[in-house]
Protein backbone atom coordinates (compact mmCIF):
# COMPACT_ATOMS: atom_id res chain seq x y z
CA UNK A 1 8.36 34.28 -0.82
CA UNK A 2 6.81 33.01 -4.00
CA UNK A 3 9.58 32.30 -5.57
CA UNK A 4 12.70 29.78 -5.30
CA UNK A 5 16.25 29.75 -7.02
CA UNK A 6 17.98 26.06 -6.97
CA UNK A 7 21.07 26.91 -8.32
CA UNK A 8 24.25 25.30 -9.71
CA UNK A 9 22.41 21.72 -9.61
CA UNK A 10 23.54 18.78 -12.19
CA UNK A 11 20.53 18.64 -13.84
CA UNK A 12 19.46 15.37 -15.17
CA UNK A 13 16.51 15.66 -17.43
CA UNK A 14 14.97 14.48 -21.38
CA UNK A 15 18.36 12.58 -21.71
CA UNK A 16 20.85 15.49 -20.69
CA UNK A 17 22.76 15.92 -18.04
CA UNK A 18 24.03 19.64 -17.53
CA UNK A 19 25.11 22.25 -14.77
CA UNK A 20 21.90 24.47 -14.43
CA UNK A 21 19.49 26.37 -12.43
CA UNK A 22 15.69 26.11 -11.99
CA UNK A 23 13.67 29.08 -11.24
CA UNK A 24 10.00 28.07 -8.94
CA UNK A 25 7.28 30.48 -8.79
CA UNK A 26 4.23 29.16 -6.58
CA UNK A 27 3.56 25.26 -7.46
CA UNK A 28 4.83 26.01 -11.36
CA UNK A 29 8.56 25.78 -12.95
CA UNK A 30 9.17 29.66 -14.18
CA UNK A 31 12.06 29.23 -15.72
CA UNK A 32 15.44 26.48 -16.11
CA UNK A 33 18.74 28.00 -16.92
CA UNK A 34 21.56 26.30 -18.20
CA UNK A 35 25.13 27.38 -17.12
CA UNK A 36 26.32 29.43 -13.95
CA UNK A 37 25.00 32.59 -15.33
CA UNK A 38 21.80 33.57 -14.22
CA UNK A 39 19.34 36.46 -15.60
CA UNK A 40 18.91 39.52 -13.02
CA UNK A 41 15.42 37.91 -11.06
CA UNK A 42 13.45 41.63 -10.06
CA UNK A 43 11.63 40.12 -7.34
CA UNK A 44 12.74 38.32 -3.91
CA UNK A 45 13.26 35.06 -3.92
CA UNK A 46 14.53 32.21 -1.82
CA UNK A 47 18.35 30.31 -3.12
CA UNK A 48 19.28 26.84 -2.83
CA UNK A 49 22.42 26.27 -3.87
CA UNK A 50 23.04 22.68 -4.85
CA UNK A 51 26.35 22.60 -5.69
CA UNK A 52 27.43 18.83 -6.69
CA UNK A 53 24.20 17.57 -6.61
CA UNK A 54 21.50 15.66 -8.62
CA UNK A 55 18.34 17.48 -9.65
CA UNK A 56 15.76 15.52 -11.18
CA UNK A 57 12.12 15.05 -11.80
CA UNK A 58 10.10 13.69 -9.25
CA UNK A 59 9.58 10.22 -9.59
CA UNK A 60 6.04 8.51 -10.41
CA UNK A 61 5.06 5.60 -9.01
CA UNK A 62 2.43 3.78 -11.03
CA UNK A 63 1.80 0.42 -8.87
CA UNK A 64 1.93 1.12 -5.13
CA UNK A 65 -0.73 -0.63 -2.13
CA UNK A 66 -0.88 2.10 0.86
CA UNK A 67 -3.26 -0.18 2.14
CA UNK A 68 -6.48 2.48 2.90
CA UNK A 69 -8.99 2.10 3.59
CA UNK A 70 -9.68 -1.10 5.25
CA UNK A 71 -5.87 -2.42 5.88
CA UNK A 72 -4.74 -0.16 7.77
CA UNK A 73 -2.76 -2.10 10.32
CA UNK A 74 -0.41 -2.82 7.37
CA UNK A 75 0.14 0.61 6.09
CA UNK A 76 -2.29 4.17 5.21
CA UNK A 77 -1.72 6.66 2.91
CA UNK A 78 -0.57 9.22 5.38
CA UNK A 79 2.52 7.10 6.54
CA UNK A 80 3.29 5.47 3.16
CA UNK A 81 3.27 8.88 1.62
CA UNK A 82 5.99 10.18 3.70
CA UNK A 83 7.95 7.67 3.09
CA UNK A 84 7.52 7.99 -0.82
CA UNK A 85 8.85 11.78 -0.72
CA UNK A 86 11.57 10.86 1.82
CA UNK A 87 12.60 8.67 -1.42
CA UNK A 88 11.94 11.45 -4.19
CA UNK A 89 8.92 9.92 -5.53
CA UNK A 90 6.46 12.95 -5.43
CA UNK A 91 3.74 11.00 -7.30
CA UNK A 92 2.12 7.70 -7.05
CA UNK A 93 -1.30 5.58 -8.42
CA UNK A 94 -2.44 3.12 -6.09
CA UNK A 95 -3.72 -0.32 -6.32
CA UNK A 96 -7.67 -1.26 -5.77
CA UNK A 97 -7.38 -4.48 -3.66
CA UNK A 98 -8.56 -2.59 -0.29
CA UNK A 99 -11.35 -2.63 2.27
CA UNK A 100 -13.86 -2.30 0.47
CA UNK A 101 -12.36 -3.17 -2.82
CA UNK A 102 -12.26 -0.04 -5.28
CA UNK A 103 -14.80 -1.66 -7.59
CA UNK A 104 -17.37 1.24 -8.12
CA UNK A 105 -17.55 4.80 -8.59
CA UNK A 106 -18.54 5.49 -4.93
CA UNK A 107 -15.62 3.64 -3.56
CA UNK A 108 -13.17 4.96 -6.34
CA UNK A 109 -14.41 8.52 -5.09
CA UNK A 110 -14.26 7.55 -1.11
CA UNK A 111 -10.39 6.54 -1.91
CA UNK A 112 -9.61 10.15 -4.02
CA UNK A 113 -11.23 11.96 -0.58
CA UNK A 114 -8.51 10.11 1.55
CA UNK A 115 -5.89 11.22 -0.45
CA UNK A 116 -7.08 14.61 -0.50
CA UNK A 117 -7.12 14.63 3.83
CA UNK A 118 -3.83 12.63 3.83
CA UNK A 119 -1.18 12.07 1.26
CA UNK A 120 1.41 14.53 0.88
CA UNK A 121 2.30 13.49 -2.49
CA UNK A 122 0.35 13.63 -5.36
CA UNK A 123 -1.85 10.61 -5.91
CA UNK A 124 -4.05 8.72 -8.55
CA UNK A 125 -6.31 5.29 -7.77
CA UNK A 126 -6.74 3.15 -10.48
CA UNK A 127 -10.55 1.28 -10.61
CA UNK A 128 -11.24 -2.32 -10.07
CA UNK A 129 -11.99 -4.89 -12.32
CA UNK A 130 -14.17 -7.64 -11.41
CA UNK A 131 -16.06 -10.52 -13.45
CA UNK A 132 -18.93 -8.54 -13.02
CA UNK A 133 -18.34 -4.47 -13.19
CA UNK A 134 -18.14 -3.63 -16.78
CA UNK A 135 -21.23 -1.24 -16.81
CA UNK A 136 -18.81 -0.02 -13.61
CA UNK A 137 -15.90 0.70 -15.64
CA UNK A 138 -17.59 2.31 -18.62
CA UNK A 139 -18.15 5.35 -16.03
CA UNK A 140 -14.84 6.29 -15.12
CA UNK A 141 -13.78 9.40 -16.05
CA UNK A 142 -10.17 8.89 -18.02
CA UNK A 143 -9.45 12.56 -17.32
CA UNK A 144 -8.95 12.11 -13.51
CA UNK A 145 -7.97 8.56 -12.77
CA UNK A 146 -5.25 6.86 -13.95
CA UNK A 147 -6.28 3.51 -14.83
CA UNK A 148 -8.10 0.21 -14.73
CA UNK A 149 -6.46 -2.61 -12.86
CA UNK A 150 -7.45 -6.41 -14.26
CA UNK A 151 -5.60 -9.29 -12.01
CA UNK A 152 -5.35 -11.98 -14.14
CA UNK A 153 -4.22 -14.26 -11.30
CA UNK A 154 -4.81 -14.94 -7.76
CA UNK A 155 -2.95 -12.65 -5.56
CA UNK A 156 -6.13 -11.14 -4.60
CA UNK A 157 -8.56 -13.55 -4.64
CA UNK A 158 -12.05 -12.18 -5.17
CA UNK A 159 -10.74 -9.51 -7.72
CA UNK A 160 -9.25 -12.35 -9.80
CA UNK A 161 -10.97 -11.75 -13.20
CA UNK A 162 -10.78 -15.16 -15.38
CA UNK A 163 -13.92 -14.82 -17.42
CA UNK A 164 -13.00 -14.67 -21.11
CA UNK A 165 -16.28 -12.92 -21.81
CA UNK A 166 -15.69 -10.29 -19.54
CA UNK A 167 -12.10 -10.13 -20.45
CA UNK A 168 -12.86 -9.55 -23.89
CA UNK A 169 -15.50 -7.25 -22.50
CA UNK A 170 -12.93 -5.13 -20.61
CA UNK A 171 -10.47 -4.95 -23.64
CA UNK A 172 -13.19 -4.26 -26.24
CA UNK A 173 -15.00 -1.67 -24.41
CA UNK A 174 -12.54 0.36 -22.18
CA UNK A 175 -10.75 3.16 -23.83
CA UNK A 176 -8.46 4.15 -21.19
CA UNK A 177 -5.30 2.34 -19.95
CA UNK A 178 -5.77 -1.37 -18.84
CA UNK A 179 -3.01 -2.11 -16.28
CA UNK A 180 -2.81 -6.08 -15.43
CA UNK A 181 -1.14 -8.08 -13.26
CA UNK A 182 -0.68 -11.49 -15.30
CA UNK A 183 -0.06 -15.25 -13.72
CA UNK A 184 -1.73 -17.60 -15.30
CA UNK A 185 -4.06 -19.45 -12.17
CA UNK A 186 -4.23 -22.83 -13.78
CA UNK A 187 -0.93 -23.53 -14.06
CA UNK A 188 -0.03 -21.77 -10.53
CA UNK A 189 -2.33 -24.51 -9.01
CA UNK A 190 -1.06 -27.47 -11.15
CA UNK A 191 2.55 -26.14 -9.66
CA UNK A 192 1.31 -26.25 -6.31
CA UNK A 193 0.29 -29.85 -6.59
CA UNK A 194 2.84 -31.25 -8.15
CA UNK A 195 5.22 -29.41 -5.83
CA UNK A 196 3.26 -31.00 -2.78
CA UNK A 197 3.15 -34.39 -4.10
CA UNK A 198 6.40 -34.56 -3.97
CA UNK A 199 7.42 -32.60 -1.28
CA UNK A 200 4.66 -32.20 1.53
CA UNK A 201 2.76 -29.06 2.54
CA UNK A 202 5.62 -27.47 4.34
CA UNK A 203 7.43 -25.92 0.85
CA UNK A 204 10.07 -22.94 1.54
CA UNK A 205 10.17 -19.72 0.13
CA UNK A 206 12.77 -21.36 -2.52
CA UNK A 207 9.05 -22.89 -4.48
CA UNK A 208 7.48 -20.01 -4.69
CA UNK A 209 9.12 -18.54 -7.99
CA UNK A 210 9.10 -22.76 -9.19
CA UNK A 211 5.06 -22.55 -8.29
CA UNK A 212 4.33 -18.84 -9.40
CA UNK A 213 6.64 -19.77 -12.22
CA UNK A 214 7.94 -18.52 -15.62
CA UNK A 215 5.57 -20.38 -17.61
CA UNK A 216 3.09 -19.12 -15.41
CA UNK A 217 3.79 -15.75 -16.13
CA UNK A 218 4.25 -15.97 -19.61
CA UNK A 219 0.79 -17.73 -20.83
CA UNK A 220 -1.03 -14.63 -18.66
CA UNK A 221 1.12 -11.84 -20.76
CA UNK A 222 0.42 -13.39 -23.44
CA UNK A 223 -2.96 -13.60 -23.26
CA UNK A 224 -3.70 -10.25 -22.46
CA UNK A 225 -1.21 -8.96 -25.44
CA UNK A 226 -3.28 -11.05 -27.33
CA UNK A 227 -6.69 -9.58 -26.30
CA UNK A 228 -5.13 -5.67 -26.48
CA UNK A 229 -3.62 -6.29 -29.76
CA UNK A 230 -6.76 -7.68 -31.25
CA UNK A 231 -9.24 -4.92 -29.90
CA UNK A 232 -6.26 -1.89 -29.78
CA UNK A 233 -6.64 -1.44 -26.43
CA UNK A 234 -3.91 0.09 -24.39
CA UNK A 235 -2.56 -2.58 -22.24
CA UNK A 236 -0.08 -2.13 -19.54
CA UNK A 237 1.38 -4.88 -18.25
CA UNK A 238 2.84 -4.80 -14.94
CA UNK A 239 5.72 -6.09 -12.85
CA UNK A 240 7.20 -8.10 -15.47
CA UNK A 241 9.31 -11.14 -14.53
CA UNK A 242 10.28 -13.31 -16.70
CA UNK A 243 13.22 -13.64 -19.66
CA UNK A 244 10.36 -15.55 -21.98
CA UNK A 245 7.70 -12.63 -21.62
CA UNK A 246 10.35 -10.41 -23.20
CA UNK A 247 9.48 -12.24 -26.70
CA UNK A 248 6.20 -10.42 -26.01
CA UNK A 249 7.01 -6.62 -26.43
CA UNK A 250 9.31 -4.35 -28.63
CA UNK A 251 11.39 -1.86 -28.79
CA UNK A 252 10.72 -0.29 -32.57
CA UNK A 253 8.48 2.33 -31.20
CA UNK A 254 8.83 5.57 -29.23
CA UNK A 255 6.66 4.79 -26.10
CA UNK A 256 4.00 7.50 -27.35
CA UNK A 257 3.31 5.52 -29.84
CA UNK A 258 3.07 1.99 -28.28
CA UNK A 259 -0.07 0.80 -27.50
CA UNK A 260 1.40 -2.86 -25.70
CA UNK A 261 3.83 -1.89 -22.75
CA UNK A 262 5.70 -2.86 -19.71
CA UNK A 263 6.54 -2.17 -16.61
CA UNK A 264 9.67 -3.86 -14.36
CA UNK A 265 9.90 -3.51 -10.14
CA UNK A 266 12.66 -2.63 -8.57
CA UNK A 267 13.13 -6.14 -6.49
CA UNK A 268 13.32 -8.32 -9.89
CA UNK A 269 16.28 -6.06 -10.73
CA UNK A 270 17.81 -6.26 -7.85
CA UNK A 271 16.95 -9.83 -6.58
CA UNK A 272 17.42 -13.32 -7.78
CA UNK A 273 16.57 -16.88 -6.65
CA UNK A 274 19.90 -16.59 -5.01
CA UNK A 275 18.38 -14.52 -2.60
CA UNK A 276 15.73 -16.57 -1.10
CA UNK A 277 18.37 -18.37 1.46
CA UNK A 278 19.61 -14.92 2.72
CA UNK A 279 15.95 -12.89 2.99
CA UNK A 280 13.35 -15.60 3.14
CA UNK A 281 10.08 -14.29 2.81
CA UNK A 282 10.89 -10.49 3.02
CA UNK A 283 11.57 -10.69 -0.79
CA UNK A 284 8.93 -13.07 -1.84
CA UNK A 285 6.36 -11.11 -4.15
CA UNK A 286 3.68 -11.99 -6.49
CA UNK A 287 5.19 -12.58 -9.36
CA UNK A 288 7.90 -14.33 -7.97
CA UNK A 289 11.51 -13.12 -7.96
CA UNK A 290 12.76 -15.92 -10.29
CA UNK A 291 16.64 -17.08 -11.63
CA UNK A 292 19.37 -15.13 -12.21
CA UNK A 293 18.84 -15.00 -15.98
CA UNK A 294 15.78 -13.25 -15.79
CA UNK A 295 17.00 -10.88 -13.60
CA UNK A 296 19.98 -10.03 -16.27
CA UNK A 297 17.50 -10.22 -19.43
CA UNK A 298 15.51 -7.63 -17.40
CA UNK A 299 18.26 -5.06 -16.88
CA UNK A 300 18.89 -5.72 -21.14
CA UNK A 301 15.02 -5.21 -21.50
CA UNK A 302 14.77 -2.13 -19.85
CA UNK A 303 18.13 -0.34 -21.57
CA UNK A 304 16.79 -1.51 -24.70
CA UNK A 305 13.34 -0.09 -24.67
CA UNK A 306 11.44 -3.17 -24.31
CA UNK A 307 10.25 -2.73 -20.71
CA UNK A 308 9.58 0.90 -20.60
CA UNK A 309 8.81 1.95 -16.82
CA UNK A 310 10.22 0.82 -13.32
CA UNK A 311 8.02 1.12 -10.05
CA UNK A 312 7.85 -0.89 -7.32
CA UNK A 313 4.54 -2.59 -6.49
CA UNK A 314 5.33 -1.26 -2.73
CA UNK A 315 2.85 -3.45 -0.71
CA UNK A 316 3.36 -3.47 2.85
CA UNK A 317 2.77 -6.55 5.15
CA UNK A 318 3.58 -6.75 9.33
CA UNK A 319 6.59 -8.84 9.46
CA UNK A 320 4.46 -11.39 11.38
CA UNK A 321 2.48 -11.79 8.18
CA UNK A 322 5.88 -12.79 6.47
CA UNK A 323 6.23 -15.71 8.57
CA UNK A 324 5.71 -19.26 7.65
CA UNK A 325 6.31 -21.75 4.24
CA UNK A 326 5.87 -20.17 0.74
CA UNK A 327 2.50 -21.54 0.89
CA UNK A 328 1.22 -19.34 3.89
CA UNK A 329 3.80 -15.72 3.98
CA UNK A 330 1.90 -13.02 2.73
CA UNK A 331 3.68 -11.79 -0.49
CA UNK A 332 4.48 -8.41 -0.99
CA UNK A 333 7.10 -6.17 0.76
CA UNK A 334 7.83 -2.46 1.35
CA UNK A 335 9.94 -0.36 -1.47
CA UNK A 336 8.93 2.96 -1.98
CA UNK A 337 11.06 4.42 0.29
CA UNK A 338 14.45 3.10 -1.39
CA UNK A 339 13.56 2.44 -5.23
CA UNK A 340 14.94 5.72 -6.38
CA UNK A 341 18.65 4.94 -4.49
CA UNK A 342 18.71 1.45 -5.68
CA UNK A 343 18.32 2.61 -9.16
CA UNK A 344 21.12 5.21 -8.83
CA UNK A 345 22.91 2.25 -6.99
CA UNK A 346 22.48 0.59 -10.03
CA UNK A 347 23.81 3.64 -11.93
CA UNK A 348 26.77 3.54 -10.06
CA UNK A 349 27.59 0.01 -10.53
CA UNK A 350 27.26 0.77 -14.35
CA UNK A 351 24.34 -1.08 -14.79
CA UNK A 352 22.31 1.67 -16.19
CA UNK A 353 22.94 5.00 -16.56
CA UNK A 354 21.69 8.12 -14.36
CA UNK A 355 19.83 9.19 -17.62
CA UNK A 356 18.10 5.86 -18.49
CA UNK A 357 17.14 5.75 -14.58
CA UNK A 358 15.25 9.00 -14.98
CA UNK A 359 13.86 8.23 -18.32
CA UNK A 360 12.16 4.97 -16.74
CA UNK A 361 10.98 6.47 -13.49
CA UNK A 362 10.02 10.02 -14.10
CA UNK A 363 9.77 10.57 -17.99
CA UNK A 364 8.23 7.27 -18.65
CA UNK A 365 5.52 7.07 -16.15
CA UNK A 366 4.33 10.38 -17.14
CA UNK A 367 4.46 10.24 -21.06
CA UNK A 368 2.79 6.45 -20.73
CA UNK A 369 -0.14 7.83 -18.08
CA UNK A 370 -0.26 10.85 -20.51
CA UNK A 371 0.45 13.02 -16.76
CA UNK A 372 -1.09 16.29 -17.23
CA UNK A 373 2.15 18.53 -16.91
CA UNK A 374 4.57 16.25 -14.86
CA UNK A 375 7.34 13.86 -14.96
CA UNK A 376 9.94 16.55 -16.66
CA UNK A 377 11.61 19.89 -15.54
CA UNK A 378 10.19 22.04 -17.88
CA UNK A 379 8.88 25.37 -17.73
CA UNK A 380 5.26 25.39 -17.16
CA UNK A 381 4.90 22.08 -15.79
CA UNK A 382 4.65 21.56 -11.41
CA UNK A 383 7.70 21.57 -9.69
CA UNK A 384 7.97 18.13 -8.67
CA UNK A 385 11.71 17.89 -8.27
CA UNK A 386 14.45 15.54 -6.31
CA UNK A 387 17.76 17.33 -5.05
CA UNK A 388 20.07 14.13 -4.86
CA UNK A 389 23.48 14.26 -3.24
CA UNK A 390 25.43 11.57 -5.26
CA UNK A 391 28.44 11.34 -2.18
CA UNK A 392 26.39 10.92 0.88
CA UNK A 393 26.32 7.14 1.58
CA UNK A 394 24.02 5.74 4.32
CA UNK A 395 22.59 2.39 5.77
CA UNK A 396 19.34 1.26 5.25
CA UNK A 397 18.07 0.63 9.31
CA UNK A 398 15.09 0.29 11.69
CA UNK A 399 15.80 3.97 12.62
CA UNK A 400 15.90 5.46 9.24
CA UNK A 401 12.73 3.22 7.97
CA UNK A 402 9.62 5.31 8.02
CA UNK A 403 6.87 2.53 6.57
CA UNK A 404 4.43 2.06 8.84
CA UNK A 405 5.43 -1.75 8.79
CA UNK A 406 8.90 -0.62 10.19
CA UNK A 407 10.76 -3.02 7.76
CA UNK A 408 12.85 -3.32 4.56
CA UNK A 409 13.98 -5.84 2.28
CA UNK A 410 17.34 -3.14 2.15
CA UNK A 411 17.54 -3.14 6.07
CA UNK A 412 21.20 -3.36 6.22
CA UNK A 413 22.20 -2.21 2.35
CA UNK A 414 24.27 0.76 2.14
CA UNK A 415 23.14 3.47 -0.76
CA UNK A 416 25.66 6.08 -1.96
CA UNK A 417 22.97 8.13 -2.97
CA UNK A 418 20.93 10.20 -0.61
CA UNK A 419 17.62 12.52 -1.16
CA UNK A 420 18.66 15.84 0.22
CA UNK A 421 15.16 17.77 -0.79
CA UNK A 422 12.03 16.86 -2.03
CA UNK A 423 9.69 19.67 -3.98
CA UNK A 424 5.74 18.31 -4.19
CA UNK A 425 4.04 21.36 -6.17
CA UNK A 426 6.72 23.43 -5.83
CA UNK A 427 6.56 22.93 -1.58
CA UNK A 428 9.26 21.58 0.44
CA UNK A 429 7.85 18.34 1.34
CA UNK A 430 10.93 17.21 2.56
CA UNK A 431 14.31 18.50 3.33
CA UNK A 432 16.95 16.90 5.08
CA UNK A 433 14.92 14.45 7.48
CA UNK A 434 12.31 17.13 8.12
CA UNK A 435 8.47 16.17 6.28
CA UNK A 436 6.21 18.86 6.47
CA UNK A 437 3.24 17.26 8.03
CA UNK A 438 0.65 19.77 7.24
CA UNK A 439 1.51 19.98 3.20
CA UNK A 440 -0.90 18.01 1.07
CA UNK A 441 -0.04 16.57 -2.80
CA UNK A 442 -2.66 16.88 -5.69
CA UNK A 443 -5.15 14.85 -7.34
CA UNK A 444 -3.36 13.69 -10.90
CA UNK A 445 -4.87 14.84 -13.73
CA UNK A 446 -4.70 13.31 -17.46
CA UNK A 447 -4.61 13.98 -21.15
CA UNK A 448 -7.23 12.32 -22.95
């Protein structure tokens, strides 16, 4: 039947939270009611009554590495794709650093096919930026892809763009979103040696957020603020760390009209320097998870409107890649599976609330990306939707983990929140620890 009835949900949606139903027809939202009472429906259609549970937008995940092509021993778009709608995201834009690196049209295009033939949520791949690819990035089409990614640091070595010419290049020139990942490489490697100097080669995990440090962070951010605010580009900058960066953005705008913003992870909201002697190098991430201050200044950034969208830079490594000093672990850890329950974890503990959790990871994303017809429940737009049961506690564990990595930073955490159903184009991608394995998501699409 074309057409599906969730009724009786708690609907969580544009800052509301209210007993409702939603009405699907095909891959399209028909209709949302509010109340118990429902309008006669002529035609047959299929009910799902979600009594005492959350319904929400799907979330959107706008950093992600699935790893294809090229890395595929890590992770591939396939596996890392069921493990985002197991986890109610239903969209995601992934990173360029791959095998070959997404650097040119052909490449960029190569990527979109694979998603096509293998995720089953809906995707996006942002372009490449290298010292050398301007004439590159002047060819993207804005309308189908969601961004272009600058590193302005090291974490992937040949795409690390420190030109100033091409930088101002990129910034000048580039009228779609510039997303950037900002450490400042100078001062990482001054770190490094002083940290050696006077402590040998063989550093712990407990340097890595003293090497990749605050300062670090800070002069990078800057910078590019600094370049987007003197040629009005949009700048994005991502997986913020750091109290001192918060000095760079504001909250006096409505995100439609910022043209500077920010995005937080999950793990530097949920982890602090604390951590390192528990997990080691399962939490250690470029940018570092730092003190427990910036952690807390964080949490106030994002429920103030400062930091305006939470993802989770989900970037898969074999746990044999982990091993080994701060100096030699690959950083970068699995997340997609478990960022939507540790935000309503969060909720829980009063940290945020459920509304400010959906603002940040459904409305946000979409509204910032300018998402053609996603990231809300609204009739008209694609039924990407989350059925949540807010009373069904579980333990993260080996047996429940479906990255192709088979690990977790959570392994052992228990959630009180648990995805019940997830709704990719109005298809039941996932319903009670059954994927449907033949369904495929859609290419994003994007107001210009």
């Amino acid at each position: 039947m074309s057409l599906q009835l969730i009724k009786n949900a708690t609907i969580i949606n544009e800052g509301r939270r209210f007993i409702g139903s939603v009405l699907i027809e095909h891959e399209i939202i028909k209709s949302v009611f509010e109340g118990t009472e429902i309008p006669q429906i002529q035609e047959k259609y299929t009910e799902i009554d979600a009594a005492g549970k959350l319904l929400i937008p799907g979330v959107i995940d706008d950093q992600v590495h699935f790893r294809e092509p090229g890395l595929t021993h890590k992770a591939n778009i396939n596996s890392e794709s069921r493990a985002a709608v197991a986890g109610g995201v239903t969209s995601f834009m992934d990173m360029p650093n791959t095998m070959p690196l997404t650097t040119t049209i052909e490449a960029l295009e190569d990527k979109y096919s694979l998603g096509a033939e293998k995720s089953l949520a809906n995707y996006s791949f942002y372009m490449g930026a290298t010292n050398s690819n301007l004439d590159e990035l002047k060819k993207v089409d804005a309308s189908k892809v969601c961004g272009v990614k600058v590193f302005m640091g090291s974490s992937t070595g040949n795409m690390l763009v420190d030109n100033k010419e091409t930088l101002s290049g990129i910034f000048s020139e580039i009228p779609m979103l510039i997303a950037t990942h900002c450490e400042d490489e100078a001062t990482i490697q001054a770190n490094k040696v002083h940290y050696k100097s006077l402590y040998g080669d063989d550093l712990p995990v407990k340097f890595h957020p003293l090497i990749r440090s605050a300062e670090a962070c800070y002069r990078s951010s800057a910078f590019a603020v600094e370049l987007a605010a003197k040629y009005n580009a949009r700048l994005h900058v991502l997986h913020i760390s750091t109290e001192k960066e918060m000095s760079l953005f504001d909250n006096k705008k409505t995100l439609k009209d910022k043209n500077i913003t920010a995005e937080v992870c999950v793990h530097h909201l949920w982890f602090s320097d604390h951590d390192y002697e528990k997990y080691g190098n399962r939490i250690k991430w470029n940018p570092a998870i730092k003190a427990e201050s910036d952690r807390l200044a964080l949490i106030a950034a994002l429920n103030s409107g400062k930091i305006d969208v939470v993802a989770t830079d989900h970037a898969p490594h074999l746990l044999r890649e982990k091993e080994g000093n701060c100096l030699k672990a690959a950083s970068g850890g699995p997340l997609i599976q478990h960022s939507l329950m540790a935000m309503l974890q969060l909720a829980r503990n009063g940290v945020f609330t459920y509304e400010k959790v959906i603002e940040k990871m459904c409305h946000a994303p979409a509204e910032l990306y300018r998402v053609k017809d996603r990231g809300y429940i609204r009739p008209g737009y694609f039924a990407d939707l989350v059925l949540v049961d807010p009373e069904s506690s579980w333990t993260v564990s080996p047996e429940n983990i479906l990255y192709f990595c088979g690990w977790s930073p959570f392994e052992g955490t228990t959630f009180s929140h648990k995805v019940t159903t997830t709704w990719v184009n109005g298809h039941t991608v996932y319903n009670n620890g059954i994927i449907d394995e033949n369904y495929r998501g859609k290419r994003l699409a994007f107001y210009l």
